[in-house]
C-alpha atoms as a PDB file:
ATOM      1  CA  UNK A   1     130.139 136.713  95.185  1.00  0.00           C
ATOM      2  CA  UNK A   2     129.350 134.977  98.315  1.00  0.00           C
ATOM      3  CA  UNK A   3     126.985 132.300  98.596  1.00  0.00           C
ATOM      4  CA  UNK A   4     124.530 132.195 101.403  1.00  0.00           C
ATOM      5  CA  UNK A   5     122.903 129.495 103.054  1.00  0.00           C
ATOM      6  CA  UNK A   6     119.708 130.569 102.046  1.00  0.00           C
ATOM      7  CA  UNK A   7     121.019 129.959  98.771  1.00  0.00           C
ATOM      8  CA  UNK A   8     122.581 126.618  98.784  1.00  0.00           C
ATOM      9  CA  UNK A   9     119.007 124.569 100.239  1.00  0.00           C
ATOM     10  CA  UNK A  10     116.781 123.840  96.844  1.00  0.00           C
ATOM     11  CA  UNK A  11     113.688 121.808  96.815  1.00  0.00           C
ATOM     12  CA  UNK A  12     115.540 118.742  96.680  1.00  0.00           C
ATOM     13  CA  UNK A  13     117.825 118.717  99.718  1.00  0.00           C
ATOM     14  CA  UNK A  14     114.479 120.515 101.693  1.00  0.00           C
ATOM     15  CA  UNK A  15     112.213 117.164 101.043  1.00  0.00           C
ATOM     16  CA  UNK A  16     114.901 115.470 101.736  1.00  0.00           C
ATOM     17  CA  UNK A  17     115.376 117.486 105.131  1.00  0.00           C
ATOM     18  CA  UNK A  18     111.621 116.989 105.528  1.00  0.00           C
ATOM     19  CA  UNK A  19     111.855 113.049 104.676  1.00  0.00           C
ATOM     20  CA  UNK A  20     114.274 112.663 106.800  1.00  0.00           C
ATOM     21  CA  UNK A  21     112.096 114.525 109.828  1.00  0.00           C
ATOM     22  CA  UNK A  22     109.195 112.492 109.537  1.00  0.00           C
ATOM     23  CA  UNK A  23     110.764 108.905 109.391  1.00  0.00           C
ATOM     24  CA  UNK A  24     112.141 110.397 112.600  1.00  0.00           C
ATOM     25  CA  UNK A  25     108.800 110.986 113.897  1.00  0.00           C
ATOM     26  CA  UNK A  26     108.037 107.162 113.270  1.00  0.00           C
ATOM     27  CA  UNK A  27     110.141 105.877 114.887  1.00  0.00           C
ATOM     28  CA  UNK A  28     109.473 107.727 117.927  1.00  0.00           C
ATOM     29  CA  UNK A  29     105.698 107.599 117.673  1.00  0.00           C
ATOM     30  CA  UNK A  30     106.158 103.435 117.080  1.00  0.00           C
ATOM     31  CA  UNK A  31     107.852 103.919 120.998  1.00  0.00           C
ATOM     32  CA  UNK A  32     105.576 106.503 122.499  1.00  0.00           C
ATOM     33  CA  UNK A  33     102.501 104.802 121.057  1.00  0.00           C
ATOM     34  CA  UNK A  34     104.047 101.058 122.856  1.00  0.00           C
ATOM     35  CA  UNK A  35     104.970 102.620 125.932  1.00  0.00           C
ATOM     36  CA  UNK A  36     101.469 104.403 126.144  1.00  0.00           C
ATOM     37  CA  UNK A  37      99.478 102.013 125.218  1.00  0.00           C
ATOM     38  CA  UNK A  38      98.160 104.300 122.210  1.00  0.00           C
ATOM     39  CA  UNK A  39      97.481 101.021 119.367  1.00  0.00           C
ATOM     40  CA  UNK A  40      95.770 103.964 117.374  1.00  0.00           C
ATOM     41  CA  UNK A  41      99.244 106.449 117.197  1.00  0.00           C
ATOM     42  CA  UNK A  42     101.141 102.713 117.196  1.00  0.00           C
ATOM     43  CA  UNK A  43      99.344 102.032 114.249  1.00  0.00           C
ATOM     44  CA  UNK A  44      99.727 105.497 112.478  1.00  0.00           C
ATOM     45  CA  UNK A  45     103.247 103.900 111.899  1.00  0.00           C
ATOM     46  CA  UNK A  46     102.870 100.860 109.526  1.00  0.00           C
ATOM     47  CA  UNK A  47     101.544 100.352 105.764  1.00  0.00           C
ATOM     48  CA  UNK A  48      98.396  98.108 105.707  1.00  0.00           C
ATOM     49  CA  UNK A  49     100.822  94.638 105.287  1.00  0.00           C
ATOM     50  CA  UNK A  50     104.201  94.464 107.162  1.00  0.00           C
ATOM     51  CA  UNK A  51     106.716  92.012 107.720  1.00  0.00           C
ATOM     52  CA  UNK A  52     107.551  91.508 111.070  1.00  0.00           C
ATOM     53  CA  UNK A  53     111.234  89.928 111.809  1.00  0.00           C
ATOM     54  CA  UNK A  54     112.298  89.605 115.421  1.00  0.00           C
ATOM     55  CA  UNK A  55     114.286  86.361 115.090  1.00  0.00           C
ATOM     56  CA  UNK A  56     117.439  87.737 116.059  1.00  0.00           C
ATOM     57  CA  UNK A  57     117.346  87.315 120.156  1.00  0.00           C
ATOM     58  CA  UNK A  58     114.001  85.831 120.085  1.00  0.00           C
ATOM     59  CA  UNK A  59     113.955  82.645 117.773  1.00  0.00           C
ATOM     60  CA  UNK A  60     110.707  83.698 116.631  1.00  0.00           C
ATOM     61  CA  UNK A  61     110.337  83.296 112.318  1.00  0.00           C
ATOM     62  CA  UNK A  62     109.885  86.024 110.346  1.00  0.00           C
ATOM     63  CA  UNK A  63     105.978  87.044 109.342  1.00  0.00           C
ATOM     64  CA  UNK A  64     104.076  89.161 106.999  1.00  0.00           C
ATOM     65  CA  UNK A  65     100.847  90.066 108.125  1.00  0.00           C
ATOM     66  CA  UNK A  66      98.042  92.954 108.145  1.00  0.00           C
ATOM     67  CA  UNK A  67      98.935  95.813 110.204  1.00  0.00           C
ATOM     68  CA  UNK A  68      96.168  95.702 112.268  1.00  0.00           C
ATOM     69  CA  UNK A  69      96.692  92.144 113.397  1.00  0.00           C
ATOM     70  CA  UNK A  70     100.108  93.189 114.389  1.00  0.00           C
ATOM     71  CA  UNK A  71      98.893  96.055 116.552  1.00  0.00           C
ATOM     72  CA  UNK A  72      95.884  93.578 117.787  1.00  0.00           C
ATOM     73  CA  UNK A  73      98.773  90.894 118.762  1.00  0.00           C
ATOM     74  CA  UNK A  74     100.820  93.156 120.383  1.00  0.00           C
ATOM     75  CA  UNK A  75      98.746  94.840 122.461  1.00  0.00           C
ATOM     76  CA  UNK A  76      97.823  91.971 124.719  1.00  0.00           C
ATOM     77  CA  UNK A  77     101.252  91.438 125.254  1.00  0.00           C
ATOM     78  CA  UNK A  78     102.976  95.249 126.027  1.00  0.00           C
ATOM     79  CA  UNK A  79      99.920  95.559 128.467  1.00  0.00           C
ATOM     80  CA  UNK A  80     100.591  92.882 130.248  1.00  0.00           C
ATOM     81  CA  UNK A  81     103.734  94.474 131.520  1.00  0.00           C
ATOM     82  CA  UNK A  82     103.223  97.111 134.307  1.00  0.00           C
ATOM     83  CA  UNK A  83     105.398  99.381 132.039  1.00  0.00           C
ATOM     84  CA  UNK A  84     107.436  99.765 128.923  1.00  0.00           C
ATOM     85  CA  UNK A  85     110.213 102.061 127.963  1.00  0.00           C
ATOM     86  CA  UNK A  86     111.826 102.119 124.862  1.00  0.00           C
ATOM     87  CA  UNK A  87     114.782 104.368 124.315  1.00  0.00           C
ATOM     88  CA  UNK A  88     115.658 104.858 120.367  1.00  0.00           C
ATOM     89  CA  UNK A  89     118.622 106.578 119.225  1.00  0.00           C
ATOM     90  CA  UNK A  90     121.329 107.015 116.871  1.00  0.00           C
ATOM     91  CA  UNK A  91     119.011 107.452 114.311  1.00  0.00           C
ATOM     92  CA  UNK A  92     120.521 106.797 110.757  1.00  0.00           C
ATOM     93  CA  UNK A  93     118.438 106.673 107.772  1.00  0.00           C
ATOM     94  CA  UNK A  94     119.232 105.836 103.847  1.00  0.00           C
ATOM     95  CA  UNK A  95     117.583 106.501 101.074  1.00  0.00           C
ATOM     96  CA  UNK A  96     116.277 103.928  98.161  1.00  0.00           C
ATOM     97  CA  UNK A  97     114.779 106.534  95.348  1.00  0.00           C
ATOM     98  CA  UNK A  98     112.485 109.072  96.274  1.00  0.00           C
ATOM     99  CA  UNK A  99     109.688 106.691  97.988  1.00  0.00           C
ATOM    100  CA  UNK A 100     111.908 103.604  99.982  1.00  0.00           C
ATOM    101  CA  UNK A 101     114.421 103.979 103.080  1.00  0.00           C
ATOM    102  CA  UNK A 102     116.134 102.167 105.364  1.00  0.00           C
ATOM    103  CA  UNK A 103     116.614 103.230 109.318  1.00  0.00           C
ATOM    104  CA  UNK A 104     118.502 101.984 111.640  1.00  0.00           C
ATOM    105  CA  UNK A 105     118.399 103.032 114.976  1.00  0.00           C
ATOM    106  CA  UNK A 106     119.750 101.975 118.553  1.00  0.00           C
ATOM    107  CA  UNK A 107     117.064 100.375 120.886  1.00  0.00           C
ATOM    108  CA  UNK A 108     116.938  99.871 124.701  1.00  0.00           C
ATOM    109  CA  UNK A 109     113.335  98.482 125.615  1.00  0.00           C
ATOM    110  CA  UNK A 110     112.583  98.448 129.014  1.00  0.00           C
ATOM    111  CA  UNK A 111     109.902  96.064 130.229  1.00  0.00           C
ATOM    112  CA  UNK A 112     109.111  96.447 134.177  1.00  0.00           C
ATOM    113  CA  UNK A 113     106.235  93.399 135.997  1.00  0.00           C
ATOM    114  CA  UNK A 114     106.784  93.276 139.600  1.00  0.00           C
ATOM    115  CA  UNK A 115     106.623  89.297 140.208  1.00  0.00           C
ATOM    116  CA  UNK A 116     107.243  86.358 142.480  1.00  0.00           C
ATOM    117  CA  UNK A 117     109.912  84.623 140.453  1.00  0.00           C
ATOM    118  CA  UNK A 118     113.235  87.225 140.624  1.00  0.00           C
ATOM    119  CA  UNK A 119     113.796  90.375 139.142  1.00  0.00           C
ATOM    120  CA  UNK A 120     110.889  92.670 137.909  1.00  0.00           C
ATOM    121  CA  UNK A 121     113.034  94.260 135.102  1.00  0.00           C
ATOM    122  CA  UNK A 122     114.092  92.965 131.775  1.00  0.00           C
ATOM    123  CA  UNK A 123     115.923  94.789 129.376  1.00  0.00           C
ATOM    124  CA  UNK A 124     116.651  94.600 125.361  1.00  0.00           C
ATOM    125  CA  UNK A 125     119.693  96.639 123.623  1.00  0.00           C
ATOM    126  CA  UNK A 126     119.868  95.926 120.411  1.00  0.00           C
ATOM    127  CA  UNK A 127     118.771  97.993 117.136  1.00  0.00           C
ATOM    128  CA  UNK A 128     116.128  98.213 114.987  1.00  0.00           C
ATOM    129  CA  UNK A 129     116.630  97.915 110.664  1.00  0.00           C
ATOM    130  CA  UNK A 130     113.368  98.954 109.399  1.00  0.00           C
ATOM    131  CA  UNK A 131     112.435  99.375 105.735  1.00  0.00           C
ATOM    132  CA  UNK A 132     110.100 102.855 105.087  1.00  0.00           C
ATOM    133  CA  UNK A 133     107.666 103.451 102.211  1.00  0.00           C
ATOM    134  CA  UNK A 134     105.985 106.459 101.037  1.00  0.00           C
ATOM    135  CA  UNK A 135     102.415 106.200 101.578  1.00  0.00           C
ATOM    136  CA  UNK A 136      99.447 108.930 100.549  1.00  0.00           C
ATOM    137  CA  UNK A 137      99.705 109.381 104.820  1.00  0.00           C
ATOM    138  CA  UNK A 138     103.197 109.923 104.460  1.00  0.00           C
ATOM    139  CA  UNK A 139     106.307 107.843 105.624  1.00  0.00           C
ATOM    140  CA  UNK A 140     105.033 103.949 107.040  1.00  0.00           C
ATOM    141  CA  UNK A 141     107.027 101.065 108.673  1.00  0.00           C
ATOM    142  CA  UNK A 142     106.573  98.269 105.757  1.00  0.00           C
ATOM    143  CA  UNK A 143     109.155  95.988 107.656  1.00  0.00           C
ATOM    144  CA  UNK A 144     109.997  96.236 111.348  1.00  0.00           C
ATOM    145  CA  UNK A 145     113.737  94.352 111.852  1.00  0.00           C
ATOM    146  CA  UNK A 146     114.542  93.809 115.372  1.00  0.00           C
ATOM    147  CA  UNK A 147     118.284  92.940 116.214  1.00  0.00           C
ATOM    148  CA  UNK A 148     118.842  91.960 120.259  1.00  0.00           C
ATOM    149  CA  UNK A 149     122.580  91.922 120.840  1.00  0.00           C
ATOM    150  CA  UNK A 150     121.548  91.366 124.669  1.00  0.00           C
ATOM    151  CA  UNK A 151     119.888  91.556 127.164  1.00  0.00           C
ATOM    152  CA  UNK A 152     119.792  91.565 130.708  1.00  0.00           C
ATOM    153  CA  UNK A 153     117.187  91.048 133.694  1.00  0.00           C
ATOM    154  CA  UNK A 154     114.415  88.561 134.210  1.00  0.00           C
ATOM    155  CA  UNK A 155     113.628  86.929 130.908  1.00  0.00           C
ATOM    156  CA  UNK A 156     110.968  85.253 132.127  1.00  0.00           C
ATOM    157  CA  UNK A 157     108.867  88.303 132.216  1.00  0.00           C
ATOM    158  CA  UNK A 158     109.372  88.421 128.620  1.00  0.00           C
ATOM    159  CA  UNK A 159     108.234  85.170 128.024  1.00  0.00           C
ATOM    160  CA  UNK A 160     105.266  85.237 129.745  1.00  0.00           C
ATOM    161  CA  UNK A 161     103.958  88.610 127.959  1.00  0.00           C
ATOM    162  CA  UNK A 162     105.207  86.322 124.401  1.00  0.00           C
ATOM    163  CA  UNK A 163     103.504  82.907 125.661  1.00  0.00           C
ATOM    164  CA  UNK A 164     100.239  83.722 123.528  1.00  0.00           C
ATOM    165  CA  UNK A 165     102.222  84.143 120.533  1.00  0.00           C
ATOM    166  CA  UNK A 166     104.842  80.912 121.160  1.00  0.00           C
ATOM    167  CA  UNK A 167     101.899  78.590 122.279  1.00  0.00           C
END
């Protein structure tokens, strides 16, 4: 007897399959809703609390906080760059029981303001490590981990979008 594909896929490696899709989708809706300046589709991707870590590359401390004050903090900041572009790849996710994952996923965040002061260009590689629950609405962001390895450009123009937050 020969065993078909068809036969092999059972309800458990399908949600899996289907998991896997839509934390996917997440992360590429948390970059397309940045880079278009969509807060409501940028917001579709977080629980109602998340903790917020970007101390690796940016010295900032580690918060939790409501959702929507991260979306209402970051906006200011991702707008005041003429454009955005962030790249995310090498997807890899891991699973924690049926309702908790882990994904980790290559980053390269493009932020572009023309300016007096040198280059208009600054650049982040690095990769996120963000922690996934289940939610009634489906797959959220509970903890957004970003890891700069480098970066290269004008940091300056990163600074200045930040300087509301520092200050």
């Amino acid at each position: 007897m020969t065993l078909s594909a068809e036969s092999l896929v059972d309800d458990a490696r399908l949600r899996r399959l289907a998991d896997r899709a839509e934390i996917n989708d997440v992360q590429l809706r948390y970059a397309w809703g940045t880079d278009s300046r969509d807060w409501q589709l940028f917001r579709s991707c977080f629980t109602e609390e998340i903790e917020i870590d970007f101390s690796a590359g940016f010295g900032l401390a580690a918060v939790r906080m409501a959702a929507d004050d991260w979306v209402r903090s970051t906006a200011p900041r991702m707008e005041s760059f003429a454009a955005t572009q962030h790249q995310i790849t090498n997807i890899a996710i891991t699973f924690d029981g049926a309702d908790r994952a882990t994904c980790v996923a290559y980053v390269r965040a493009g932020h572009h303001l023309p300016n007096d002061t040198g280059d208009s260009d600054q650049t982040v590689h690095g990769y996120y490590t963000n922690r996934f629950e289940r939610t009634p609405d489906g797959w959220r962001i509970a903890k957004l981990k970003l890891t700069a390895r480098w970066m290269t450009g004008n940091f300056g123009i990163f600074q200045t979008a930040m300087a509301s937050e520092i200050g």
